[in-house]
N, C-alpha and C. Protein backbone atom coordinates (compact mmCIF):
# COMPACT_ATOMS: atom_id res chain seq x y z
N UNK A 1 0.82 -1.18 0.00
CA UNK A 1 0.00 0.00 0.00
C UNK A 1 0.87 1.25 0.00
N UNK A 2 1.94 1.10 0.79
CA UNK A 2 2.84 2.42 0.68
C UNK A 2 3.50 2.72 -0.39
N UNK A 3 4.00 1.93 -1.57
CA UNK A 3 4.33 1.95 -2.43
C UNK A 3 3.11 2.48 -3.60
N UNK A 4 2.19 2.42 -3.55
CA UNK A 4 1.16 2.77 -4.46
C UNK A 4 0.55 4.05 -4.13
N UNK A 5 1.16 4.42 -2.72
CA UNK A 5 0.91 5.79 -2.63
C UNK A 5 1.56 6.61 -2.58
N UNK A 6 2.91 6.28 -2.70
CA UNK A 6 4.05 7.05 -3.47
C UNK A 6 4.13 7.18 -4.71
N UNK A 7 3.93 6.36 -5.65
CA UNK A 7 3.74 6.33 -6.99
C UNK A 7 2.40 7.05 -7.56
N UNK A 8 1.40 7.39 -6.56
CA UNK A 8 0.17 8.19 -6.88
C UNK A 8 0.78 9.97 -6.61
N UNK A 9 1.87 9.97 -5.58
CA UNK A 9 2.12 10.94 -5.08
C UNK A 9 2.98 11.92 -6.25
N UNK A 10 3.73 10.85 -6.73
CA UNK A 10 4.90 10.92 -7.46
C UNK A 10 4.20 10.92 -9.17
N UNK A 11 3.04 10.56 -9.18
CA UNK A 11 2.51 10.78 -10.59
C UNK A 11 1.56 12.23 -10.70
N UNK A 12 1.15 12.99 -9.54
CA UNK A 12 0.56 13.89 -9.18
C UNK A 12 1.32 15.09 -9.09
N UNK A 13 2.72 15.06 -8.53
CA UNK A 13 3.55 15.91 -8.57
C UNK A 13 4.31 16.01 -10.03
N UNK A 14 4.88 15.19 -10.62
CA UNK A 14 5.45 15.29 -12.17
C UNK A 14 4.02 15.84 -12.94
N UNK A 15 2.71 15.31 -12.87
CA UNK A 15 1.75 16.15 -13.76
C UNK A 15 1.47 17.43 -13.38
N UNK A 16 1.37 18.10 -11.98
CA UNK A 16 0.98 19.37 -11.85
C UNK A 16 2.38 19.94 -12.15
N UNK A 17 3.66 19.39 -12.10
CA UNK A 17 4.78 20.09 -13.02
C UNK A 17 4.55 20.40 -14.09
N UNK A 18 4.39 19.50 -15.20
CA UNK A 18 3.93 19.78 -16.22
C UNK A 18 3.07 20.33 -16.81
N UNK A 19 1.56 20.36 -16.37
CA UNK A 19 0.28 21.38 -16.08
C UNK A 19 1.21 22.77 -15.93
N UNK A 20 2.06 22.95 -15.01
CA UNK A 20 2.49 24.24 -14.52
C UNK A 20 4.08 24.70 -15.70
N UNK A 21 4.58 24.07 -16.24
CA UNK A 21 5.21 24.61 -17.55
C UNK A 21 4.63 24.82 -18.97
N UNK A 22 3.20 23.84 -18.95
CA UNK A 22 2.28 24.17 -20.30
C UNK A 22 1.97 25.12 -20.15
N UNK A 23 1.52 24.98 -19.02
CA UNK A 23 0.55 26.66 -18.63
C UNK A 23 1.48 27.99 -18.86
N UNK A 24 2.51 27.79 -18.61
CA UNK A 24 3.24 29.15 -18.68
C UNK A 24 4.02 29.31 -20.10
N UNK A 25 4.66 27.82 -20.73
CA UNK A 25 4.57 27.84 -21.97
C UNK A 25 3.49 28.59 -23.16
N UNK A 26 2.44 28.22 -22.47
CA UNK A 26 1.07 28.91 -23.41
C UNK A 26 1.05 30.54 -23.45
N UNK A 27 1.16 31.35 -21.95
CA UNK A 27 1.06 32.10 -21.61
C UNK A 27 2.45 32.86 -22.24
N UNK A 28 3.79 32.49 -22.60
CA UNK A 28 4.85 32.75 -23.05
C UNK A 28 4.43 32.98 -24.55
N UNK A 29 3.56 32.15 -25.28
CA UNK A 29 3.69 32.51 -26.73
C UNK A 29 2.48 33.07 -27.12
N UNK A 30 1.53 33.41 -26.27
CA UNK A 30 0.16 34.33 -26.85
C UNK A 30 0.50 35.04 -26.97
N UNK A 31 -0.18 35.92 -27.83
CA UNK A 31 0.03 36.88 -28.26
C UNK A 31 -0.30 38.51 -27.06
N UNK A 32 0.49 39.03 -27.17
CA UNK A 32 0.24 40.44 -26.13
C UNK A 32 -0.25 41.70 -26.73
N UNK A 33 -0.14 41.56 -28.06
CA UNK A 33 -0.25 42.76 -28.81
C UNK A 33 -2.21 42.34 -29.61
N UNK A 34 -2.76 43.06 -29.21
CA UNK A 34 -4.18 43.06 -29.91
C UNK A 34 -3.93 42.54 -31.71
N UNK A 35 -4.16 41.66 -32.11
CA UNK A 35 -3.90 41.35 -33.84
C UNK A 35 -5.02 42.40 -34.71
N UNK A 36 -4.40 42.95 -35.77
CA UNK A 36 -5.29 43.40 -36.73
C UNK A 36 -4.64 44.46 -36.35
N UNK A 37 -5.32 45.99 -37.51
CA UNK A 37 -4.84 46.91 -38.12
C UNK A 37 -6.18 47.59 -38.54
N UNK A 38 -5.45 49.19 -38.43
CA UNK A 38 -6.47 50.14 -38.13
C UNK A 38 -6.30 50.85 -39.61
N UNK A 39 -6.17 50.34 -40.82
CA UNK A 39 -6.00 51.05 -41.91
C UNK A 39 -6.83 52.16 -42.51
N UNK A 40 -6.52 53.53 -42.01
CA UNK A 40 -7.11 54.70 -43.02
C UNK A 40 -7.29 54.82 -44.48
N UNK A 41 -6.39 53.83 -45.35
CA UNK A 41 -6.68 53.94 -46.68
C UNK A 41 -7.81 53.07 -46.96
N UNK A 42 -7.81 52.11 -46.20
CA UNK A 42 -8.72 51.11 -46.44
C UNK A 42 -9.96 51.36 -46.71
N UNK A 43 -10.67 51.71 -47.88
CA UNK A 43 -12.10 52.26 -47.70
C UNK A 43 -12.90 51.46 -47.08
N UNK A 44 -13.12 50.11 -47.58
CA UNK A 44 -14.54 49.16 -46.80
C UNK A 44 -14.16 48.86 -45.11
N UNK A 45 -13.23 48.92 -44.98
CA UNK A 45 -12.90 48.94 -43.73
C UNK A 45 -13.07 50.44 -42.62
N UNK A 46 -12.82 51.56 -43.55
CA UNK A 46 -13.17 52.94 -42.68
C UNK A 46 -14.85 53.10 -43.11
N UNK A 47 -15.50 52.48 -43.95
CA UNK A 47 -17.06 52.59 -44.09
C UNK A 47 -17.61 51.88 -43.41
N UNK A 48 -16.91 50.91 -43.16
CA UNK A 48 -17.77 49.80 -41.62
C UNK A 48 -17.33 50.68 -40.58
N UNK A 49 -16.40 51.20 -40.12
CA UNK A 49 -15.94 52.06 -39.03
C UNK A 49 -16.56 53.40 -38.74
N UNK A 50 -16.79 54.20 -40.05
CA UNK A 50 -17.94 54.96 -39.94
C UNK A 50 -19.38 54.71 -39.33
N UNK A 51 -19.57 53.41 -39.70
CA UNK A 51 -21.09 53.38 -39.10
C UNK A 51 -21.05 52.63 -37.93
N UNK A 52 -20.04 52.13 -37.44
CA UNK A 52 -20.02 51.79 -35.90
C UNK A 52 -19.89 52.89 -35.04
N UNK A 53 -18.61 54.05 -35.46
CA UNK A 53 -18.62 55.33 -34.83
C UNK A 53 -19.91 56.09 -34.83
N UNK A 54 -20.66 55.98 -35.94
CA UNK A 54 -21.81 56.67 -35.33
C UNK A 54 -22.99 56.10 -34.83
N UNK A 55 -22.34 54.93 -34.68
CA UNK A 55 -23.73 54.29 -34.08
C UNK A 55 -23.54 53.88 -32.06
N UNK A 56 -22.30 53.91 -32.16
CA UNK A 56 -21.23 53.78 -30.68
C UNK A 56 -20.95 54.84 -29.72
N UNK A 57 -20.41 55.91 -30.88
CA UNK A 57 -19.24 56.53 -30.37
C UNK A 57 -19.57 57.94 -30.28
N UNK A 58 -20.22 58.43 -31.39
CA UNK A 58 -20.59 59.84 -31.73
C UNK A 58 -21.47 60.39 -30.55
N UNK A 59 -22.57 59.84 -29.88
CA UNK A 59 -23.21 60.47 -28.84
C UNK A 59 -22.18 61.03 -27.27
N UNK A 60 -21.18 60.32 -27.36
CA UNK A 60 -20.75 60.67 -26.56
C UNK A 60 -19.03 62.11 -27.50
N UNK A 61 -18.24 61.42 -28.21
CA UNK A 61 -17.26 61.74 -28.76
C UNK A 61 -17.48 62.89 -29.99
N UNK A 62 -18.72 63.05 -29.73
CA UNK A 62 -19.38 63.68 -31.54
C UNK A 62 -19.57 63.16 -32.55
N UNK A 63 -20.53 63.64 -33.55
CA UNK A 63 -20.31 63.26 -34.80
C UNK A 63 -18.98 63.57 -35.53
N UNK A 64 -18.21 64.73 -35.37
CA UNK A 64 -17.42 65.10 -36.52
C UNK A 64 -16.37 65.13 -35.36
N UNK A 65 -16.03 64.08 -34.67
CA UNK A 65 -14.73 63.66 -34.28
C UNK A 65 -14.59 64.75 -32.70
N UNK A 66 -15.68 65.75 -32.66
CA UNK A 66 -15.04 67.02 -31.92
C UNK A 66 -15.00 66.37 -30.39
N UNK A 67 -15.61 65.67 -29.86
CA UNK A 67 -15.71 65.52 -28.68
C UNK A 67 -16.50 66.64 -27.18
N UNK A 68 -16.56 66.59 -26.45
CA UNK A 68 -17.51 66.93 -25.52
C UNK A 68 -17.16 68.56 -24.88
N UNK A 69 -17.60 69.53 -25.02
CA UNK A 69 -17.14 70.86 -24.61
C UNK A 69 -16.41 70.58 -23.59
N UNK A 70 -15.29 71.06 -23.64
CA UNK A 70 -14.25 71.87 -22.09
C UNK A 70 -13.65 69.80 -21.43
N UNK A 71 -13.39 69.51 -22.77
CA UNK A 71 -13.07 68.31 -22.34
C UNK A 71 -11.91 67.56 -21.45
N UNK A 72 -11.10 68.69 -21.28
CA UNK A 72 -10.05 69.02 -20.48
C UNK A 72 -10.25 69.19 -19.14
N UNK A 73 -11.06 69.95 -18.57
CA UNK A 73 -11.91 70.24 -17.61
C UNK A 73 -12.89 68.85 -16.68
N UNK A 74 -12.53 68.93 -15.83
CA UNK A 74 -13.11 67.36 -14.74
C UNK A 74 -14.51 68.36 -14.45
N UNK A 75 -15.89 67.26 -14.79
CA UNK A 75 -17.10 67.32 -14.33
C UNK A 75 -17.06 67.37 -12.71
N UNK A 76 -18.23 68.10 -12.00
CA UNK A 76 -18.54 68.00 -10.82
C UNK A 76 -18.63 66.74 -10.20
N UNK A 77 -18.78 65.19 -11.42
CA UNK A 77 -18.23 63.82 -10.52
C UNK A 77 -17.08 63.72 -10.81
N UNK A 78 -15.89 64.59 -10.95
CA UNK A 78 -14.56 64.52 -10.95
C UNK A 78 -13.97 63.75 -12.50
N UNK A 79 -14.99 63.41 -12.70
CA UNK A 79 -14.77 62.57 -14.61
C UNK A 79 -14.51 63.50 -15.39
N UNK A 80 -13.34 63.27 -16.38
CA UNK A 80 -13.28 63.88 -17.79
C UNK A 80 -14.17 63.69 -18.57
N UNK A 81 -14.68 65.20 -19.37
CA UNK A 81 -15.82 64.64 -20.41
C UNK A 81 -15.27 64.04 -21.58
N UNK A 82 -15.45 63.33 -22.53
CA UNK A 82 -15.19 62.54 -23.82
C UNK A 82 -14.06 63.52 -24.66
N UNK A 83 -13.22 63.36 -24.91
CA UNK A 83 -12.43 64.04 -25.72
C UNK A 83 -12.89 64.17 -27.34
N UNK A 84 -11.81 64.55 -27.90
CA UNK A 84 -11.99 64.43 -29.66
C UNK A 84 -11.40 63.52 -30.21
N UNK A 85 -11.48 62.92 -31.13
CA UNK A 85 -10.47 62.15 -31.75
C UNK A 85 -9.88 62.85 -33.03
N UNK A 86 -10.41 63.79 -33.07
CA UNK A 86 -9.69 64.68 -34.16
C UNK A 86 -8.49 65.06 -34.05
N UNK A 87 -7.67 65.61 -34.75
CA UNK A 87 -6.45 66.44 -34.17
C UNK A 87 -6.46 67.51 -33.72
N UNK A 88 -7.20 67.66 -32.99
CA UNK A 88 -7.02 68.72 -31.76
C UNK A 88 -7.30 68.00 -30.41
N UNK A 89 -7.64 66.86 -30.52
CA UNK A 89 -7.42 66.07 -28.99
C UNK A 89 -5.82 65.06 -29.16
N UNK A 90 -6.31 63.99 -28.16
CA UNK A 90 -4.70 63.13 -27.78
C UNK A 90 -5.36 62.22 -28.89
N UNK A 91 -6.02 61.73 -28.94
CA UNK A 91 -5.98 60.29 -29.13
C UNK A 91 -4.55 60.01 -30.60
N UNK A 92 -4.44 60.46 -31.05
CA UNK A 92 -3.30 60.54 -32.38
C UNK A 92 -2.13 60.26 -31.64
N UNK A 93 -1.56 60.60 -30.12
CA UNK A 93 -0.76 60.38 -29.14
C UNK A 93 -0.56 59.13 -29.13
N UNK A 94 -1.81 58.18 -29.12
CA UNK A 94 -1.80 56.58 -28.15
C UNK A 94 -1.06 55.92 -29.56
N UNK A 95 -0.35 54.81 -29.24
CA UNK A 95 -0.37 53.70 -30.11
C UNK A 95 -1.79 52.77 -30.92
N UNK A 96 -2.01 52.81 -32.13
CA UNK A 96 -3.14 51.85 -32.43
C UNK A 96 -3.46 50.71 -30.96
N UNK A 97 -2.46 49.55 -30.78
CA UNK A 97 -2.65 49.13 -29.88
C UNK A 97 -3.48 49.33 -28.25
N UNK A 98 -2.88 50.57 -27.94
CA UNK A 98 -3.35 50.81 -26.94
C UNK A 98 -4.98 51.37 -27.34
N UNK A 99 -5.18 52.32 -28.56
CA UNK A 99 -6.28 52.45 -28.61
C UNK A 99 -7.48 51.37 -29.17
N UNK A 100 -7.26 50.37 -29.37
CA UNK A 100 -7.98 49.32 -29.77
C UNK A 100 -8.14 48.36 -28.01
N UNK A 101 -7.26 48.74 -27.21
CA UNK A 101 -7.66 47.84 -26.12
C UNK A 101 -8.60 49.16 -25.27
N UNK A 102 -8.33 50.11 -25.33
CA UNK A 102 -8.83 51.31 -24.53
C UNK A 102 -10.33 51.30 -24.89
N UNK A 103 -10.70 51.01 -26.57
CA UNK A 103 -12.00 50.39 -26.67
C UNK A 103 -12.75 49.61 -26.47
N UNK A 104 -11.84 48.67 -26.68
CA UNK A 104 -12.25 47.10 -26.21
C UNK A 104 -12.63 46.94 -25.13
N UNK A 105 -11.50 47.37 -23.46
CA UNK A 105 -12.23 47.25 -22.60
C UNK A 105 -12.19 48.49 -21.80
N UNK A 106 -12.31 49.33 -22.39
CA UNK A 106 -12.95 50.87 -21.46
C UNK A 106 -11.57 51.07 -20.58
N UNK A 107 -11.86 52.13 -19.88
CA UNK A 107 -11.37 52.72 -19.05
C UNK A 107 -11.18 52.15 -17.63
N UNK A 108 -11.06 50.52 -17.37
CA UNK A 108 -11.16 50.11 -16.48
C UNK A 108 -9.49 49.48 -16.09
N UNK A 109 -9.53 48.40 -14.85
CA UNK A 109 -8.37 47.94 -15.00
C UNK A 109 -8.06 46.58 -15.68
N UNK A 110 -7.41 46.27 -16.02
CA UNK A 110 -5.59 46.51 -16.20
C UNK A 110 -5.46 47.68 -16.80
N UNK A 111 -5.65 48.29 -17.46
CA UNK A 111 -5.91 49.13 -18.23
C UNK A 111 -5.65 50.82 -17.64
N UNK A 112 -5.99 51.57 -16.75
CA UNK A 112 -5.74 52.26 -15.76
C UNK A 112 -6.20 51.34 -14.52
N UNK A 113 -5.65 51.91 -13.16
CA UNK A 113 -5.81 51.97 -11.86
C UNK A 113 -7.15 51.88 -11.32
N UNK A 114 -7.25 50.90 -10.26
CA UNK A 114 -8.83 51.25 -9.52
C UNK A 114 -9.35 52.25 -9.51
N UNK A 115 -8.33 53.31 -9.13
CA UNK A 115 -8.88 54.70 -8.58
C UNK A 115 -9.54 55.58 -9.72
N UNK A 116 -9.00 55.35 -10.48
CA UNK A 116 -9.09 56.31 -12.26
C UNK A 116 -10.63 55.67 -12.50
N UNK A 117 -11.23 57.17 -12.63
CA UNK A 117 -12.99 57.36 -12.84
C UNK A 117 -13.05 57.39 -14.50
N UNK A 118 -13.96 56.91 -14.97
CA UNK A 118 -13.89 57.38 -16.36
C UNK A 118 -15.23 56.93 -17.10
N UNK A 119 -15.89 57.16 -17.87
CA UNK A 119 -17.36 57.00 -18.51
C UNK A 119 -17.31 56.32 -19.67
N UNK A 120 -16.05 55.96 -19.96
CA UNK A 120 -15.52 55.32 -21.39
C UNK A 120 -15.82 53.88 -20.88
N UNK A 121 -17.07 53.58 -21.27
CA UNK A 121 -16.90 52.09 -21.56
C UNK A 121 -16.14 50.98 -22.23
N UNK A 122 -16.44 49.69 -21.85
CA UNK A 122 -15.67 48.79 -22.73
C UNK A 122 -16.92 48.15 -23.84
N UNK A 123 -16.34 47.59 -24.59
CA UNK A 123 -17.34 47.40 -25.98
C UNK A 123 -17.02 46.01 -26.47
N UNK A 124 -16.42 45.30 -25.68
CA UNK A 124 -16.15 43.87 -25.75
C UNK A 124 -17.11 43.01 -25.79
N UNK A 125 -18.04 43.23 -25.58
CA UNK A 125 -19.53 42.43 -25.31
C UNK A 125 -20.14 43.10 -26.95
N UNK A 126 -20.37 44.69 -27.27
CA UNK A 126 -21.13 45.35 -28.16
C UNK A 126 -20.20 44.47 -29.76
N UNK A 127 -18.95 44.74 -29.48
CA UNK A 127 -18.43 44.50 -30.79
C UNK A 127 -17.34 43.83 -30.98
N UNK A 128 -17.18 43.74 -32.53
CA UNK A 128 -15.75 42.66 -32.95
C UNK A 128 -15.08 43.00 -32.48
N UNK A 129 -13.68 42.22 -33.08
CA UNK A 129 -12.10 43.14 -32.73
C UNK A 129 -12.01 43.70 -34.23
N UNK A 130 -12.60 42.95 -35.25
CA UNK A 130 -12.79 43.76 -36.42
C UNK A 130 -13.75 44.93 -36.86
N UNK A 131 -14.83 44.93 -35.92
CA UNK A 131 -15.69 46.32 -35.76
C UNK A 131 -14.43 47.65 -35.17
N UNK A 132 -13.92 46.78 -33.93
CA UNK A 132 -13.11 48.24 -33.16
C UNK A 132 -12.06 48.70 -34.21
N UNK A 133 -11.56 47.87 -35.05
CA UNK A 133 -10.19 48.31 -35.78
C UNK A 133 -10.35 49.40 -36.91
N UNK A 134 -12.07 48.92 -37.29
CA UNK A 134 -12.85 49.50 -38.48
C UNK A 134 -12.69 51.08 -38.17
N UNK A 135 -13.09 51.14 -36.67
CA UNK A 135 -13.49 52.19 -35.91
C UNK A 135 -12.51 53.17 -35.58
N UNK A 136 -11.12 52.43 -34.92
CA UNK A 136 -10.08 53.05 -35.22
C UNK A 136 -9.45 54.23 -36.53
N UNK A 137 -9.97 52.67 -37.96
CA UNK A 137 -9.28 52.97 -39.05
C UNK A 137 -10.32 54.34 -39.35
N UNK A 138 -11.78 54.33 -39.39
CA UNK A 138 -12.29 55.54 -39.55
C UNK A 138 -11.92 57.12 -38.89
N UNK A 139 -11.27 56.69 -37.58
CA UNK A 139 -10.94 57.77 -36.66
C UNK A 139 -9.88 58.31 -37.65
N UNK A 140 -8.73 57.67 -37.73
CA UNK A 140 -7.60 57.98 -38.39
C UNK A 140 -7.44 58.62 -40.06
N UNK A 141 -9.21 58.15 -40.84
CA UNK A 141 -9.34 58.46 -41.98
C UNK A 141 -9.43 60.30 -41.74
N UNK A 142 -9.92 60.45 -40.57
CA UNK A 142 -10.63 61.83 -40.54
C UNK A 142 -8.87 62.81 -40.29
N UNK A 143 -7.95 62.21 -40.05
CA UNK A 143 -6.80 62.97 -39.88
C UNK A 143 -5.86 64.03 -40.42
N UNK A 144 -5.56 65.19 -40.79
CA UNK A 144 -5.02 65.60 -41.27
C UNK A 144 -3.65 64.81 -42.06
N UNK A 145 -3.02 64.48 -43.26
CA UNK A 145 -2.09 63.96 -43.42
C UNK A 145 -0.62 64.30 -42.51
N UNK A 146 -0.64 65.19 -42.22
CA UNK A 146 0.71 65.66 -40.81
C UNK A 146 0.65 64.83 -39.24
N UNK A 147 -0.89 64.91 -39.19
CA UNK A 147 -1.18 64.25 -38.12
C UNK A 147 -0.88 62.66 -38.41
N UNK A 148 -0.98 61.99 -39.43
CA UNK A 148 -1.27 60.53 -40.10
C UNK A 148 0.44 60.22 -39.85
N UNK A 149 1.09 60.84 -40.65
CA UNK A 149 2.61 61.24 -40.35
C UNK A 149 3.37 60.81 -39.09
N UNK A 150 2.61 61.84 -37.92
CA UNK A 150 3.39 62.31 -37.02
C UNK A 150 3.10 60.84 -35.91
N UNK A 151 1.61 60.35 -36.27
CA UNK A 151 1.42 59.14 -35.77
C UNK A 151 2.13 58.28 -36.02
N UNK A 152 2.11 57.86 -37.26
CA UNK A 152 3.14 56.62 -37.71
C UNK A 152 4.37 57.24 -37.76
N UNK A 153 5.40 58.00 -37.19
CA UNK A 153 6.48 58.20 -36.55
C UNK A 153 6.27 57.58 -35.60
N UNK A 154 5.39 57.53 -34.47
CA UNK A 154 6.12 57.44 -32.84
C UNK A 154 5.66 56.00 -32.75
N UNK A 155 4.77 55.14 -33.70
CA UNK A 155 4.14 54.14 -33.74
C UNK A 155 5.73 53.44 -33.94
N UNK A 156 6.22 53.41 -35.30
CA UNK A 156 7.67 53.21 -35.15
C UNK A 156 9.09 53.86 -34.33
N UNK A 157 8.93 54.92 -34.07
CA UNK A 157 9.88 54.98 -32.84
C UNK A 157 9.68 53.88 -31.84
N UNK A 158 8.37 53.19 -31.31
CA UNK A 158 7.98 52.43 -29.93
C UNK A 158 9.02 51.36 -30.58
């Protein structure tokens, strides 16, 4: 009997070893970076993005990219109102990446801090990862070419 419960012991410990290097094996080669691409030239891709932005995004962000008066300025619940995505707000700042997860799952954490208030939902439930990229790529269609530029500089500087 003692022998069969060493060999149960000893077959339990080598498998949760192994369980515990797959597992981190797996976790080693997924992917970290959101897949897909936010292409502005892309027409059928910024025309699906158009009509998700205004069917998503515009009530809060505007129709024409402007975003929410005095958006700089923290509301009386201490929240920022909706910015622009035009070039006169940040968003041209973020990496595609970051702005495709910032959609995906809002303003929550991992993403910022517990503490960080914010009204930006996540849209992971509402939409694709090919709706958000659409959405992206439409944001970016609306860009000045300097701005398009100055983005894909720091996209490759990262």
């Amino acid at each position: 009997m003692g022998q069969d419960r060493r060999s149960l012991t000893a077959f339990l410990l080598i498998g949760g070893v192994a369980l515990a290097l797959c597992t981190s094996l797996a976790w080693a080669l997924w992917p970290s970076k959101p897949t897909g691409v936010a292409d502005p030239t892309d027409a059928t891709q910024v025309a699906l993005g158009m009509e998700v932005y205004l069917q998503h995004c515009a009530s809060c962000h505007g129709v024409n990219l402007e975003g929410q008066p005095n958006w700089r300025i923290r509301k009386p619940n201490g929240r920022l109102p909706a910015p622009p995505h035009d070039e006169t707000g940040h968003t041209w700042h973020h990496p595609d990446e970051h702005l495709f997860k910032a959609t995906k799952l809002g303003f929550n954490p991992p993403l910022v801090s517990e503490e960080y208030q914010s009204d930006m939902p996540g849209f992971a439930d509402v939409l694709t990862d090919a709706e958000i990229w659409a959405t992206l790529a439409y944001i970016k269609s609306r860009w000045p070419e300097k701005i398009l530029r100055r983005h894909a500089a720091a996209a490759a500087a990262r």
